[in-house]
Protein backbone atom coordinates (compact mmCIF):
# COMPACT_ATOMS: atom_id res chain seq x y z
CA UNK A 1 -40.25 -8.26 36.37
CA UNK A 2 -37.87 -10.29 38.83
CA UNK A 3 -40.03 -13.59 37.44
CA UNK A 4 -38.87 -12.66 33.56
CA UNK A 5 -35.31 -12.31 34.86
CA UNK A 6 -34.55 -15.40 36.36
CA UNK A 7 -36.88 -17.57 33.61
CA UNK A 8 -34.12 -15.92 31.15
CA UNK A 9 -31.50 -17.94 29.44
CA UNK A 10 -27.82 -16.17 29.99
CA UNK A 11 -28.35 -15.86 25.52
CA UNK A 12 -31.47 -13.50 26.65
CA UNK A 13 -29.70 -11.70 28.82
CA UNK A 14 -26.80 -11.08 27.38
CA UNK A 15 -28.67 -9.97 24.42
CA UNK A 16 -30.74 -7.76 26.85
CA UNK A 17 -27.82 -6.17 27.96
CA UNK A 18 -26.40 -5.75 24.62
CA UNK A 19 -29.70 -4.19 23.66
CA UNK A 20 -29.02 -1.69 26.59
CA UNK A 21 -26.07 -0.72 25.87
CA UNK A 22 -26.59 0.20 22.39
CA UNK A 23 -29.34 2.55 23.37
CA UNK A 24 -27.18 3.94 25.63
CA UNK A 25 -24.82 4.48 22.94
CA UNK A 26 -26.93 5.86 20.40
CA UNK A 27 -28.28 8.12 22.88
CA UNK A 28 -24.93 9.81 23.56
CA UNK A 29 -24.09 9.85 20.41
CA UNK A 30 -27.25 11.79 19.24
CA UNK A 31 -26.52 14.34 22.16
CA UNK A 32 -22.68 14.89 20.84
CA UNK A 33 -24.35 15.31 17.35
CA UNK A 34 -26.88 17.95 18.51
CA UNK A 35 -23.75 20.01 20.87
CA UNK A 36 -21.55 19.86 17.64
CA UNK A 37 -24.57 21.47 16.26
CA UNK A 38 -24.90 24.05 18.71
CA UNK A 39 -21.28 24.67 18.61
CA UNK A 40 -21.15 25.08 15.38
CA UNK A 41 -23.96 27.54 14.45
CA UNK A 42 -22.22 30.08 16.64
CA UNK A 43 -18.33 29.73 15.07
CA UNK A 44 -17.13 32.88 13.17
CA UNK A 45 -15.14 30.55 10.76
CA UNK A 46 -15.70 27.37 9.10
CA UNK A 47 -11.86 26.59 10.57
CA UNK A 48 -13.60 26.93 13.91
CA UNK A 49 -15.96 24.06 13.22
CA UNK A 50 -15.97 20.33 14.85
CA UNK A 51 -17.19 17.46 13.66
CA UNK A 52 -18.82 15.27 16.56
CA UNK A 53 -15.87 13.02 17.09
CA UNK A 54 -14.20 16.31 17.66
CA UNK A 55 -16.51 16.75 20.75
CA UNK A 56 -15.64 13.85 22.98
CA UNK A 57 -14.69 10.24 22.10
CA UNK A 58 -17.06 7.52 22.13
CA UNK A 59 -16.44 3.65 22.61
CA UNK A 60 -18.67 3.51 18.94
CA UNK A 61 -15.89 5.55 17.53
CA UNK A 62 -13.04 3.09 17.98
CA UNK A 63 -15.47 0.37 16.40
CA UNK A 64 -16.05 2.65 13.31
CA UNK A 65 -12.20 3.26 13.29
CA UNK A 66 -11.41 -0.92 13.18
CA UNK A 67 -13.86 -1.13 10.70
CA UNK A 68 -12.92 1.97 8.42
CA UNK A 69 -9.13 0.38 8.57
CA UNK A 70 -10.37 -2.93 6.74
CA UNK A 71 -10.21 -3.13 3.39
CA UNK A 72 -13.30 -3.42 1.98
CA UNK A 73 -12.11 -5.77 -0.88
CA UNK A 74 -9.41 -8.38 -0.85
CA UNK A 75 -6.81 -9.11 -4.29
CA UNK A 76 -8.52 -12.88 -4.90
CA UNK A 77 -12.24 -10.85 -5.08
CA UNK A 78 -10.91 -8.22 -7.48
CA UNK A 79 -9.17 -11.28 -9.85
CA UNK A 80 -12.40 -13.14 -9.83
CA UNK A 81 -13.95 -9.56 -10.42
CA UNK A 82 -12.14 -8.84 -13.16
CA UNK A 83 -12.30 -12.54 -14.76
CA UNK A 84 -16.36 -11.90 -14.90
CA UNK A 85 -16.35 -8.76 -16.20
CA UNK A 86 -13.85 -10.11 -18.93
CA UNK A 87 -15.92 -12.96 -20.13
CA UNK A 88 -18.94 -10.64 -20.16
CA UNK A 89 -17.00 -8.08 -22.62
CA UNK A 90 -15.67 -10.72 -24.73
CA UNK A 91 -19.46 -12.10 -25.91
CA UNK A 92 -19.27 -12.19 -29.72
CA UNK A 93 -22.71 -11.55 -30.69
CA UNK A 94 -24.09 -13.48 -33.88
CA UNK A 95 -25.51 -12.16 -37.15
């Protein structure tokens, strides 16, 4: 194992690391998931209820957030959108 790590680039191991750090990520995440579950079987009330980023916060949740905040089209894509869809309505069909 110490031979793979030092015949690694510093691109393999970052990715490595990446790699690792996702899992570790995913793996908290499922166990918030699975507590909000838990929690939320036993609540009298549906106002009771939490969703999982309720629970705790995770450093995934602030990535979500950033990428939730973007618009997910800009003004030129809608006009060129728009201009498509126009000359596909406008077809005069012959007889």
């Amino acid at each position: 194992m110490p031979d793979d790590f030092w015949r690694q680039t510093w691109r393999e191991n970052g990715l490595l690391a990446e790699y690792y750090h996702n899992n570790v990520g995913l793996q908290w995440e499922q166990a918030r998931y699975i507590s909000t579950m838990i929690y939320n079987v036993n609540c009298q009330k549906k106002s009771q209820m939490l969703k999982p980023e309720q629970l705790f916060e995770l450093s995934i949740d602030k990535q979500r957030k950033k990428k939730r905040d973007q618009p997910k089209s800009t003004r030129e894509g809608m006009d060129e959108f728009m201009k498509k869809y126009q000359s596909m309505t406008n077809k005069k069909t012959l007889k």
